[in-house]
C-alpha atoms as a PDB file:
ATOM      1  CA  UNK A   1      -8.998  23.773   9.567  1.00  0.00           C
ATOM      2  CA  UNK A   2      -6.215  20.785  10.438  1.00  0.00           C
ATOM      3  CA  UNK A   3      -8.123  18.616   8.047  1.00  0.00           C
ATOM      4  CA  UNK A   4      -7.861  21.529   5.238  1.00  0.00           C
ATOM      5  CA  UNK A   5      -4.325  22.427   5.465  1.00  0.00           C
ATOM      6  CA  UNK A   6      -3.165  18.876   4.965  1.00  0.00           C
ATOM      7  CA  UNK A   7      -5.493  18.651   2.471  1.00  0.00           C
ATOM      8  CA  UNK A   8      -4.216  21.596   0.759  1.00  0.00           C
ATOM      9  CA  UNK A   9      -0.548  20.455   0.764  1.00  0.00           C
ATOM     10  CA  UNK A  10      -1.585  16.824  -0.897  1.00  0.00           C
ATOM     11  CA  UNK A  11      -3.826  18.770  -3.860  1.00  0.00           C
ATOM     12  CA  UNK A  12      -0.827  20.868  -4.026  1.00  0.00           C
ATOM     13  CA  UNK A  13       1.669  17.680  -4.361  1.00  0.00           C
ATOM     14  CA  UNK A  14      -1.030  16.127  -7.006  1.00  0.00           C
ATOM     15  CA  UNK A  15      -1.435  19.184  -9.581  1.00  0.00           C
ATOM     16  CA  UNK A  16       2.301  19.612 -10.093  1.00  0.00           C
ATOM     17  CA  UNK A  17       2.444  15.717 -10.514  1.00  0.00           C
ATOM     18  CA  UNK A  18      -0.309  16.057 -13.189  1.00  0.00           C
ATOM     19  CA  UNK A  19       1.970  18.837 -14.565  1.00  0.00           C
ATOM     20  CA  UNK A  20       4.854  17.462 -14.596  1.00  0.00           C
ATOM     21  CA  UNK A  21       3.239  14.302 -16.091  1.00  0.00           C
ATOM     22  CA  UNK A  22       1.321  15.883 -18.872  1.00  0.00           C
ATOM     23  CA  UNK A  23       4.490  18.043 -19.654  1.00  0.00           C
ATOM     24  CA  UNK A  24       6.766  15.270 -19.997  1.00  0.00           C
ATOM     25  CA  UNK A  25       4.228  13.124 -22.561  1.00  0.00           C
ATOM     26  CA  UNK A  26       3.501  16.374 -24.225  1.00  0.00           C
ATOM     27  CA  UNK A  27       7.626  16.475 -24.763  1.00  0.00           C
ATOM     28  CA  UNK A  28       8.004  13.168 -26.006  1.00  0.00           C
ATOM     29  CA  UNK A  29       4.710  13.097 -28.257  1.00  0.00           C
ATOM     30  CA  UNK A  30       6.170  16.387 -29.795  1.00  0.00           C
ATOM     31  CA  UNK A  31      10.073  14.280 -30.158  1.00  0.00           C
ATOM     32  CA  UNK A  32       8.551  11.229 -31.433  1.00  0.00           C
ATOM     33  CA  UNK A  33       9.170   9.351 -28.477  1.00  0.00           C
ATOM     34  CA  UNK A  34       5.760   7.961 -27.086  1.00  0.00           C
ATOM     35  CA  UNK A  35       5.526   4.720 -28.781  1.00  0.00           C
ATOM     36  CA  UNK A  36       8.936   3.519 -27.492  1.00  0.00           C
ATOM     37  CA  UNK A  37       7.858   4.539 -23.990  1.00  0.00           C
ATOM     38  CA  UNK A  38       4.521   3.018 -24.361  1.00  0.00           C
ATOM     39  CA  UNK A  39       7.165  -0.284 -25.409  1.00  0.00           C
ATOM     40  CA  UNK A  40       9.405  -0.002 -22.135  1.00  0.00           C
ATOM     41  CA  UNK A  41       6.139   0.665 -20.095  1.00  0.00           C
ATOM     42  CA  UNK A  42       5.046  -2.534 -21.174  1.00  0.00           C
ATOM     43  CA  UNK A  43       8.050  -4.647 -20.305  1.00  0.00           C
ATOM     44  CA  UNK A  44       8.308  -7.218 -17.739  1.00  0.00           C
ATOM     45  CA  UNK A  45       4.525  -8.305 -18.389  1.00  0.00           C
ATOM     46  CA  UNK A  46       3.346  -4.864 -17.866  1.00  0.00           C
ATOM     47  CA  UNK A  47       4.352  -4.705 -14.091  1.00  0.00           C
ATOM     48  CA  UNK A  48       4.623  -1.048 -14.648  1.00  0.00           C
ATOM     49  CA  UNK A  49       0.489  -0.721 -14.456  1.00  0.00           C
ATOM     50  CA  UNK A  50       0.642  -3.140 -11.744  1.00  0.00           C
ATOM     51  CA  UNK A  51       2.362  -1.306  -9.822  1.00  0.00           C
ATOM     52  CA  UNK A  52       0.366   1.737 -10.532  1.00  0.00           C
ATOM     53  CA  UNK A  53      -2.305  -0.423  -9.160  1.00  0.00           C
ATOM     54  CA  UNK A  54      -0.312  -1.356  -6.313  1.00  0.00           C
ATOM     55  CA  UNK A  55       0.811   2.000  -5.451  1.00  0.00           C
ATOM     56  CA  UNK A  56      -2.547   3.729  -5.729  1.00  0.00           C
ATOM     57  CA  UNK A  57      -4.663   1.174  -3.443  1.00  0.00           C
ATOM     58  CA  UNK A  58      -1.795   0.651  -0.802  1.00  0.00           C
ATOM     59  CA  UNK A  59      -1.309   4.759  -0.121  1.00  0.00           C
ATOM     60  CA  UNK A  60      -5.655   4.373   0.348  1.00  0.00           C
ATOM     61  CA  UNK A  61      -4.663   2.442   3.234  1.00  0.00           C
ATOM     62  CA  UNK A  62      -1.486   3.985   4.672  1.00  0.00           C
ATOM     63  CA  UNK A  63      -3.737   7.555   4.566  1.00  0.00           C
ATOM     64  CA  UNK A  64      -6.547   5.925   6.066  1.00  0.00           C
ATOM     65  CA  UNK A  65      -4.972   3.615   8.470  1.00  0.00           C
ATOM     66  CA  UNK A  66      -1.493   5.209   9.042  1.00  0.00           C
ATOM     67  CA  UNK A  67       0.119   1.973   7.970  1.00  0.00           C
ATOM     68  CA  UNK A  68       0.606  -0.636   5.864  1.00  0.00           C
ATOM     69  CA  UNK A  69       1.855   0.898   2.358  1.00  0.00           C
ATOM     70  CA  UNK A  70       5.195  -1.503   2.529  1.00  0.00           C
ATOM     71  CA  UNK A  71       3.622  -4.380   3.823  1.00  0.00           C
ATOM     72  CA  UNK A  72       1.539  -4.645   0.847  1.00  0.00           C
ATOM     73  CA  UNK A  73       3.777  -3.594  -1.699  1.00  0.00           C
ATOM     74  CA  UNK A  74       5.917  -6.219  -0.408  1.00  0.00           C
ATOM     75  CA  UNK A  75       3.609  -9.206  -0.316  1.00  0.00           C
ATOM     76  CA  UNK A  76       2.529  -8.062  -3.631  1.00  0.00           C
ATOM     77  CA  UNK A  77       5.975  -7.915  -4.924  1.00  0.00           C
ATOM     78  CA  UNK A  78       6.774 -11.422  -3.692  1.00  0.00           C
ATOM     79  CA  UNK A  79       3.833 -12.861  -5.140  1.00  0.00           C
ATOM     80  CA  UNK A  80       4.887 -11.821  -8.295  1.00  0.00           C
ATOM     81  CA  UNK A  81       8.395 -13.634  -8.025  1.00  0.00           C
ATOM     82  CA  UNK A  82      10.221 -10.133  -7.656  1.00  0.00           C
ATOM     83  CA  UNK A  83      13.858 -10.759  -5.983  1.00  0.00           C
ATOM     84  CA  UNK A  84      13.836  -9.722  -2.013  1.00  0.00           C
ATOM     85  CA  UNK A  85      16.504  -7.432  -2.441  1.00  0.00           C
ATOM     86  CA  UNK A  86      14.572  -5.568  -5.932  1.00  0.00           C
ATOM     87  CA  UNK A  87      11.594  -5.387  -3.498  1.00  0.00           C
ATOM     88  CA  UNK A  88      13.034  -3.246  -0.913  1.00  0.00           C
ATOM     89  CA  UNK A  89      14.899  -1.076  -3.028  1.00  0.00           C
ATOM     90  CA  UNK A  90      11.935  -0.384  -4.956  1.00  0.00           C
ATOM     91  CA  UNK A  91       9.879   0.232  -2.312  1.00  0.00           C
ATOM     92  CA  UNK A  92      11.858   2.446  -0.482  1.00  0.00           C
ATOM     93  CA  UNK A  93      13.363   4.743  -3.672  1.00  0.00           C
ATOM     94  CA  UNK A  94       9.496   5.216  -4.223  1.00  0.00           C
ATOM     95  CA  UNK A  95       8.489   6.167  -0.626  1.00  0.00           C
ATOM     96  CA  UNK A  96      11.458   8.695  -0.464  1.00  0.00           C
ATOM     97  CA  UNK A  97       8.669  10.839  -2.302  1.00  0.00           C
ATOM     98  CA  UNK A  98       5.680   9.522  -0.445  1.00  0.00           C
ATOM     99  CA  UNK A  99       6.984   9.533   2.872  1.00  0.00           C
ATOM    100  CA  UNK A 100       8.874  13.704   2.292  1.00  0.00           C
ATOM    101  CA  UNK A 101       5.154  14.599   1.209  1.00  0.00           C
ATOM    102  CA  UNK A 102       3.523  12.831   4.858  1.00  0.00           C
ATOM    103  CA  UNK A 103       6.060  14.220   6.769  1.00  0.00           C
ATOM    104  CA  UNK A 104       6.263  18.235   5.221  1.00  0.00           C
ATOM    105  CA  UNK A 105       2.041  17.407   6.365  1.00  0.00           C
ATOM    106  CA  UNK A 106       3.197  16.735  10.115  1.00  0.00           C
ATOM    107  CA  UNK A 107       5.528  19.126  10.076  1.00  0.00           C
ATOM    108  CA  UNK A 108       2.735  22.174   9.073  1.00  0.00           C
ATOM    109  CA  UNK A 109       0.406  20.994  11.786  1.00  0.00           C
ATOM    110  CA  UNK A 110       2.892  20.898  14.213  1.00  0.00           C
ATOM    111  CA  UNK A 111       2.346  17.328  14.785  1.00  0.00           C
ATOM    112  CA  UNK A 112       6.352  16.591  15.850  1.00  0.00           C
ATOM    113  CA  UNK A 113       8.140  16.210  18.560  1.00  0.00           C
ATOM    114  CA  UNK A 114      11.412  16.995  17.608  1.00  0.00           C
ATOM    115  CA  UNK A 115      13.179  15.460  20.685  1.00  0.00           C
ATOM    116  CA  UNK A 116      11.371  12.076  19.743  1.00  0.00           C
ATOM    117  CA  UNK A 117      12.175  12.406  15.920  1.00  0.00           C
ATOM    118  CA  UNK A 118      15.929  12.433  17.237  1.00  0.00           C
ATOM    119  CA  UNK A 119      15.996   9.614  19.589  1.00  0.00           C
ATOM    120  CA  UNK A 120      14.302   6.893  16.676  1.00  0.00           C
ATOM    121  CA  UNK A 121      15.813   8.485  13.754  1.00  0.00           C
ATOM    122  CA  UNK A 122      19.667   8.298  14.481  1.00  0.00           C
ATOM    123  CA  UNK A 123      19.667   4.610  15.493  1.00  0.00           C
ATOM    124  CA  UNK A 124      16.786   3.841  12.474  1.00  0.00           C
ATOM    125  CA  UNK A 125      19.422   5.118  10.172  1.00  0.00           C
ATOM    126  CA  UNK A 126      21.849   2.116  11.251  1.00  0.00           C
ATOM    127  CA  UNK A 127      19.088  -0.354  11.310  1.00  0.00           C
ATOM    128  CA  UNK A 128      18.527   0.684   7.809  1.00  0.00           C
ATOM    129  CA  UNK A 129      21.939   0.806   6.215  1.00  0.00           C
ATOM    130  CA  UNK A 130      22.627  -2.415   8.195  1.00  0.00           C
ATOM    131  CA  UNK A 131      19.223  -4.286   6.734  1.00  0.00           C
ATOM    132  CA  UNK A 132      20.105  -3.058   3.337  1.00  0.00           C
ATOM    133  CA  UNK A 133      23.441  -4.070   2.426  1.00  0.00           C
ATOM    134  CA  UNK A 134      22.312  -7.527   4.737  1.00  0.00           C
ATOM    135  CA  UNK A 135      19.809  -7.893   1.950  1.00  0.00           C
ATOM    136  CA  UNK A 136      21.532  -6.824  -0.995  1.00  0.00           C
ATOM    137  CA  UNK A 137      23.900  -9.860  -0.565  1.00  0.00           C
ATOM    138  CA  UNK A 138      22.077 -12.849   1.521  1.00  0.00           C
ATOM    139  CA  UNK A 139      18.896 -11.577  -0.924  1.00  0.00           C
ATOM    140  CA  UNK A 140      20.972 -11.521  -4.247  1.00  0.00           C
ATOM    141  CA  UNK A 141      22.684 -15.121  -3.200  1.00  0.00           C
ATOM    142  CA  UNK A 142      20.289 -16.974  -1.552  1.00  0.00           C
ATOM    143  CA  UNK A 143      16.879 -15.412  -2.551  1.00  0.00           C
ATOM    144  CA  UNK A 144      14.709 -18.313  -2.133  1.00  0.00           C
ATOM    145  CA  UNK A 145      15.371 -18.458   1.691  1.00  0.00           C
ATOM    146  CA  UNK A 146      15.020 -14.590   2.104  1.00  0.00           C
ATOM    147  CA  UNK A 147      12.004 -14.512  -0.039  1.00  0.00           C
ATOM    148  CA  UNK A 148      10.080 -17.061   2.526  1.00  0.00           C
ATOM    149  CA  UNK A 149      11.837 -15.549   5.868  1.00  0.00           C
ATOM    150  CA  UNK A 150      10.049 -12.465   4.300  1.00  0.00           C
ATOM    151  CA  UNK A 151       7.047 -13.511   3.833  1.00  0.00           C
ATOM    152  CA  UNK A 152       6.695 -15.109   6.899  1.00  0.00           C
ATOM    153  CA  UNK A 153       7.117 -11.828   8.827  1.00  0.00           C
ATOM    154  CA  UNK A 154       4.597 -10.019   6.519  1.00  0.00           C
ATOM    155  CA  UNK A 155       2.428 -12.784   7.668  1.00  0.00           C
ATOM    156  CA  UNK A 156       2.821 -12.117  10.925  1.00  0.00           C
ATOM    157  CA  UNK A 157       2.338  -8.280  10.452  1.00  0.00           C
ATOM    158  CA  UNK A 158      -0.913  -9.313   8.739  1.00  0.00           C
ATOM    159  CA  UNK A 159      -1.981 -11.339  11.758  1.00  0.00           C
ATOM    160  CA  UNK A 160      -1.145  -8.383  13.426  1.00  0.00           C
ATOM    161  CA  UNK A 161      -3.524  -5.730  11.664  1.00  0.00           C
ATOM    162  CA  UNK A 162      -5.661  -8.331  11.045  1.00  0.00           C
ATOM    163  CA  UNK A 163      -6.337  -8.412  15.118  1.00  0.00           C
ATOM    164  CA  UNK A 164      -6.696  -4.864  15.383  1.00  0.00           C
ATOM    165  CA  UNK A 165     -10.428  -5.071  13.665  1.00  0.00           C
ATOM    166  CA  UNK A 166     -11.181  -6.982  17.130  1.00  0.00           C
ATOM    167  CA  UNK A 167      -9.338  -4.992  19.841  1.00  0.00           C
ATOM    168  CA  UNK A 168     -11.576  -2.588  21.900  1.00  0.00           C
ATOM    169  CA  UNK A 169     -10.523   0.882  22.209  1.00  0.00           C
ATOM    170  CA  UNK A 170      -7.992   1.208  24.359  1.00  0.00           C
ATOM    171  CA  UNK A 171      -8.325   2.589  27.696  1.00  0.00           C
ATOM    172  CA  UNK A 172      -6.053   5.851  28.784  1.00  0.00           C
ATOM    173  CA  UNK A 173      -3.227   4.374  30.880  1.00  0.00           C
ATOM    174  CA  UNK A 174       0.067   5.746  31.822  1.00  0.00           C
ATOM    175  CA  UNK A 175       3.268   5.942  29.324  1.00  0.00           C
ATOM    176  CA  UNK A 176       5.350   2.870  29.456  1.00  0.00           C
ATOM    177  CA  UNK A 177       8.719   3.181  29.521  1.00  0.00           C
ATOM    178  CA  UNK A 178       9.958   2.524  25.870  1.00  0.00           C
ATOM    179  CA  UNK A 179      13.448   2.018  24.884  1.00  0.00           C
ATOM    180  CA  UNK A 180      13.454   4.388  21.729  1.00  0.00           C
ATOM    181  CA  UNK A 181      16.928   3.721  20.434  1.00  0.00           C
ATOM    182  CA  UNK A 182      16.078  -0.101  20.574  1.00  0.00           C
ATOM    183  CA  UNK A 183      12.900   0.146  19.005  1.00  0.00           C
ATOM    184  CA  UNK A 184      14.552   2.842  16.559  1.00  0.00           C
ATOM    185  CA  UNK A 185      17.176   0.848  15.749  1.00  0.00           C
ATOM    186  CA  UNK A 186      14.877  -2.790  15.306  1.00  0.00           C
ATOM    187  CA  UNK A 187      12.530  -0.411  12.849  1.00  0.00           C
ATOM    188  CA  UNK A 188      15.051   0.559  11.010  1.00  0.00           C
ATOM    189  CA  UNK A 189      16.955  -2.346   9.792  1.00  0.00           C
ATOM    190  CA  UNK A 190      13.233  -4.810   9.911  1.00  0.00           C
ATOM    191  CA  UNK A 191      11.550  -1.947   7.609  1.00  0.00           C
ATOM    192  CA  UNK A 192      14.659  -1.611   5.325  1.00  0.00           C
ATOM    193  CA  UNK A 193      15.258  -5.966   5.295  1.00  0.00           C
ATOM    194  CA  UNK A 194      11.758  -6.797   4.655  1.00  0.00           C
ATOM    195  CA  UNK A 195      10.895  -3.718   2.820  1.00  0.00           C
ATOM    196  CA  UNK A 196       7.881  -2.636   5.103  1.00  0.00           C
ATOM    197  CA  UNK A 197       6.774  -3.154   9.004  1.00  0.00           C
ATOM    198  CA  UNK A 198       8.085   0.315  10.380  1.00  0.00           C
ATOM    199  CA  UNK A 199       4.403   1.690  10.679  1.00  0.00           C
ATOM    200  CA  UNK A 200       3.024  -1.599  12.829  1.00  0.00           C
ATOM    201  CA  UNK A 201       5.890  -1.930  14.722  1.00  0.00           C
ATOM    202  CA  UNK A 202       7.540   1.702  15.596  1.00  0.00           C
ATOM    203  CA  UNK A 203       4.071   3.728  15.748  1.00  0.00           C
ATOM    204  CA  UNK A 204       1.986   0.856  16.580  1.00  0.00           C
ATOM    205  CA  UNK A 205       4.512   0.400  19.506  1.00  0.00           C
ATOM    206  CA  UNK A 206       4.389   4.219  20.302  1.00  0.00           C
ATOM    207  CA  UNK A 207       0.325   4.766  20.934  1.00  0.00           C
ATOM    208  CA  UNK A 208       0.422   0.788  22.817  1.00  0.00           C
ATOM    209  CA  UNK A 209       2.787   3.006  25.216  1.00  0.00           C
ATOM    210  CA  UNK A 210       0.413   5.783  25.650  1.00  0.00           C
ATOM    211  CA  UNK A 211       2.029   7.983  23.789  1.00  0.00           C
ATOM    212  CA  UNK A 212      -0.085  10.998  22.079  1.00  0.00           C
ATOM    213  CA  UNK A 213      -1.532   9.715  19.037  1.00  0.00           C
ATOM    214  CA  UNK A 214      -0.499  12.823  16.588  1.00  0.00           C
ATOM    215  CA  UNK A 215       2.508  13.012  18.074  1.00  0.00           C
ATOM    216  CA  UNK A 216       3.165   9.541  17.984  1.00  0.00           C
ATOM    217  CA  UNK A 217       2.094   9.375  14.223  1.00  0.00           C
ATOM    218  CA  UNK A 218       3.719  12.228  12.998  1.00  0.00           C
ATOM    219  CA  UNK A 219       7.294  12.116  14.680  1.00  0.00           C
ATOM    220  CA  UNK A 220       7.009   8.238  13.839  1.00  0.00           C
ATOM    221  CA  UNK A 221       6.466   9.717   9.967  1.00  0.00           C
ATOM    222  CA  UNK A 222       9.372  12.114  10.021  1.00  0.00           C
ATOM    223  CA  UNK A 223      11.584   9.829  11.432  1.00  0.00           C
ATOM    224  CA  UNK A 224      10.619   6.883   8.341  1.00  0.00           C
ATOM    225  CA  UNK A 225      11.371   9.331   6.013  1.00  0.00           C
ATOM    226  CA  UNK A 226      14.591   9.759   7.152  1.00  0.00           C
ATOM    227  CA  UNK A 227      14.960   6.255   7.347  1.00  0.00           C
ATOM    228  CA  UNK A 228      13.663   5.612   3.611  1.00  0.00           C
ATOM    229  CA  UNK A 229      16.311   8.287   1.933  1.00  0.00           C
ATOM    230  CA  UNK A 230      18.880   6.398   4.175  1.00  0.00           C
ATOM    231  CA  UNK A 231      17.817   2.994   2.973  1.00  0.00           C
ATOM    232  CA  UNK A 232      16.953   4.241  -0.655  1.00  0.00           C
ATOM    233  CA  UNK A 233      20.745   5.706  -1.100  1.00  0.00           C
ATOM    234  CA  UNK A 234      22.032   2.218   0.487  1.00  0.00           C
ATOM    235  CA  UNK A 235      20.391   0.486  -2.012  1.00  0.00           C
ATOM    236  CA  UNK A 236      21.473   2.659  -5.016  1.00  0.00           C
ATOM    237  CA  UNK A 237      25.214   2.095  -3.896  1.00  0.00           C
ATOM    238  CA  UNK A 238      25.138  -1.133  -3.676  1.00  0.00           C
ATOM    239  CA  UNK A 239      22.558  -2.529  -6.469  1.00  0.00           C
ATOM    240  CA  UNK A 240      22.663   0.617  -8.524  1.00  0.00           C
ATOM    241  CA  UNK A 241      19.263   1.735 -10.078  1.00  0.00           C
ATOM    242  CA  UNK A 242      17.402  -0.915 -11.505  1.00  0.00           C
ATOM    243  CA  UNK A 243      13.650  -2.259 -12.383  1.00  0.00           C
ATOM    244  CA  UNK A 244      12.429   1.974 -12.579  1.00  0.00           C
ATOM    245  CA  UNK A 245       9.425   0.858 -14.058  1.00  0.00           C
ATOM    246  CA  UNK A 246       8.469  -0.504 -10.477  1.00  0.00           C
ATOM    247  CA  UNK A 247       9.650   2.406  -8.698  1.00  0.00           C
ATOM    248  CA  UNK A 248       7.880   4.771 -11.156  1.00  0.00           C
ATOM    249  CA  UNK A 249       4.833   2.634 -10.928  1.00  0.00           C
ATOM    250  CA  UNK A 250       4.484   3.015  -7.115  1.00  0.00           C
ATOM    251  CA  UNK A 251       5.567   6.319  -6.813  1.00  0.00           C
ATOM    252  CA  UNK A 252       2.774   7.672  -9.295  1.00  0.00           C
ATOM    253  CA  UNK A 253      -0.040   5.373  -8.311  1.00  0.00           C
ATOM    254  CA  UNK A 254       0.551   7.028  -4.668  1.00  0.00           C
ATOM    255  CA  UNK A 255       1.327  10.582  -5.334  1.00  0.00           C
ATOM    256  CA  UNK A 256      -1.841  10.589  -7.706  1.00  0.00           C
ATOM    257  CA  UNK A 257      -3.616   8.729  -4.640  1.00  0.00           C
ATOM    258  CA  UNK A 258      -2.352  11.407  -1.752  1.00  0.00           C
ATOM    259  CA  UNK A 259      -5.193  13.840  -1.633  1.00  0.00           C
ATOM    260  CA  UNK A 260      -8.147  11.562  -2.306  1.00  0.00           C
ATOM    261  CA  UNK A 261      -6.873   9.277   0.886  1.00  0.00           C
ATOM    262  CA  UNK A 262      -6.862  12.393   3.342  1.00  0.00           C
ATOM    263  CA  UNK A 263     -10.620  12.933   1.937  1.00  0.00           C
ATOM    264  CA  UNK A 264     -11.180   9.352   2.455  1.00  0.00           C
ATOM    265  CA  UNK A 265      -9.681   9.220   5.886  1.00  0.00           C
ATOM    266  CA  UNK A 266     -12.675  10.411   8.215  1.00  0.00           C
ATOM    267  CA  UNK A 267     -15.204   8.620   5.859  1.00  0.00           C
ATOM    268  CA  UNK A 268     -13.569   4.621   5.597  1.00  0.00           C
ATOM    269  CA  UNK A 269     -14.729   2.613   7.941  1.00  0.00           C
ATOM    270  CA  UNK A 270     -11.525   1.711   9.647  1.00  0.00           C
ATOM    271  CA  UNK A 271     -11.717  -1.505  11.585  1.00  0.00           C
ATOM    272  CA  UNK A 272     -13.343  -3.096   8.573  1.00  0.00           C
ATOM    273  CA  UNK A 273     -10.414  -1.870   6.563  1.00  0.00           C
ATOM    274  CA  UNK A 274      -7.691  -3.356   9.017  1.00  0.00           C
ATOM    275  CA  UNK A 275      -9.655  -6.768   8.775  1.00  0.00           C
ATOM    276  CA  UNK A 276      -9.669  -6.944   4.639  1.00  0.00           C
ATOM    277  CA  UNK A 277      -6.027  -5.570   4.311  1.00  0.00           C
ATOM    278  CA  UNK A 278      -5.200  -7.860   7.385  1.00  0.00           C
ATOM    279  CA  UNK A 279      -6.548 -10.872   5.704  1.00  0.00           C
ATOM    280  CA  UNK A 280      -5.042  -9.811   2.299  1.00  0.00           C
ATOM    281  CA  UNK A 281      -2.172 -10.082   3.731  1.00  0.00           C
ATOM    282  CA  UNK A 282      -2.225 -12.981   5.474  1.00  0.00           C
ATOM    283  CA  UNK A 283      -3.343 -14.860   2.217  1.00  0.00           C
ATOM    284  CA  UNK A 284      -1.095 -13.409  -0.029  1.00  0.00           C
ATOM    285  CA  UNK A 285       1.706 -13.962   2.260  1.00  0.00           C
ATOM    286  CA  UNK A 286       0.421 -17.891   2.583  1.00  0.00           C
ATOM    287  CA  UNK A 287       0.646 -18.329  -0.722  1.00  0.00           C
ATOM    288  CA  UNK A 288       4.249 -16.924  -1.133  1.00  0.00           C
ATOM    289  CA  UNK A 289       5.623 -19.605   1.508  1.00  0.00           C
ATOM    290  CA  UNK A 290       3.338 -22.248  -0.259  1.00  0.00           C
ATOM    291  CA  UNK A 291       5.361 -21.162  -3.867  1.00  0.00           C
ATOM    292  CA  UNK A 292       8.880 -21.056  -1.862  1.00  0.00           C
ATOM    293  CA  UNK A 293       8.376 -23.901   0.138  1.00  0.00           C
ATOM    294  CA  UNK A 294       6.698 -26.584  -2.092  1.00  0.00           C
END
């Protein structure tokens, strides 16, 4: 019945996509305007389908892993020479969307603490303003360093879920003490700087510390939305509204992607998925360093 209802919400979220979709190309077949939106669809050497790509295949592995959708849009992103600062506004004006449609999910199945939301949320929303208008001006101004600073941490988070396809389940242990507003805050302005890492870090940090798994996972959620909008608005005041073609990419390709990856959830065989996306990562990320360094 759990599985159901969250399925039901993300088949919900996906039909009045397709709507909206079909109504909006219906409009501007009917106005005469499809061929010059086929022409700015295809700009930038058609990163727009890339990213549809991108989007679609990275929200298969944050519904099936609970992580991991910025990491890989980021590394992807790099790889393909996008500015650090572009990257994380992108990512996080797209996952505004994503992110609302995980956490109304939570929400339904009563899957949040609201006393936990509180204590990572409020300091996450510093960490996020502060790591965005950081990266809006060390990213715009010395890009090449930022770029390969990044890529080194989504290296590291690779390494990361790229060991969690060899770790044994973990035993039940008491809860460690966790400082919340630290980790909250360190979450916030990493996930918002680098464009990604809140998942590994935050919730990854949360069941390591014995907390409950759903509510772990689904406070964690709530919480990165709020984060996202905060970093997402951040970004629009400071670098205005630029490269929509990669937001519109990513948010489609994952929106369209939502329903089939809570289907695909109990079925993927998760450790071997942390070991391919870990060692996607870790690749990807190599090479980035490589191109910046060399």
């Amino acid at each position: 019945m759990v599985v159901s209802k969250k399925l039901q919400l993300r088949l919900n979220i996906f039909f009045i996509t397709i709507a909206v979709l079909l109504v909006t190309v219906i409009s501007l077949y009917s106005l005469g305007y499809l061929d010059e939106l086929f022409v700015i669809l295809a700009k930038d050497n058609h990163i727009f389908y890339w990213m549809l790509l991108v989007g679609f295949l990275a929200e298969i592995v944050a519904g099936s892993m609970g992580m991991g959708y910025g990491v890989i849009c980021t590394t992807t992103l790099l790889l393909l020479n996008i500015p650090p600062h572009i990257v994380s506004a992108s990512i996080h004006s797209a996952e505004s969307f994503t992110t609302a449609a995980g956490s109304i999910s939570h929400i339904k199945l009563k899957n949040v603490s609201k006393s936990l939301v509180k204590k990572l949320a409020i300091p996450a929303i510093f960490g996020a303003i502060i790591g965005a208008v950081c990266l809006t001006y060390v990213g715009e101004y010395y890009a090449k360093i930022t770029k390969t600073i990044i890529a080194f941490y989504t290296l590291y988070l690779g390494i990361r879920i790229l060991l969690n396809a060899f770790k044994s389940k973990q035993k039940k242990s008491l809860k460690r003490k966790t400082n919340l507003t630290r980790l909250g805050l360190v979450g916030g302005f990493i996930d918002s700087f680098a464009g990604g890492g809140w998942g590994p870090l935050v919730t990854g940090t949360l069941i390591k510390n014995a907390f409950t798994p759903r509510y772990a996972i689904g406070s964690s959620t709530v919480a990165k939305f709020i984060l996202t909008v905060t970093a997402a608005i951040t970004f629009i005041f400071t670098l205005g509204v630029h490269h929509w073609n990669i937001i519109l990419g990513l948010l489609i390709g994952g929106i369209i992607t939502a329903p089939f990856s809570a289907m695909l959830t109990a079925k993927l065989p998760v450790k071997k998925m942390f070991f391919i996306i870990g060692l996607l990562v870790v690749i990807m990320s190599s090479i980035t360093i490589c191109k910046s360094l060399f």
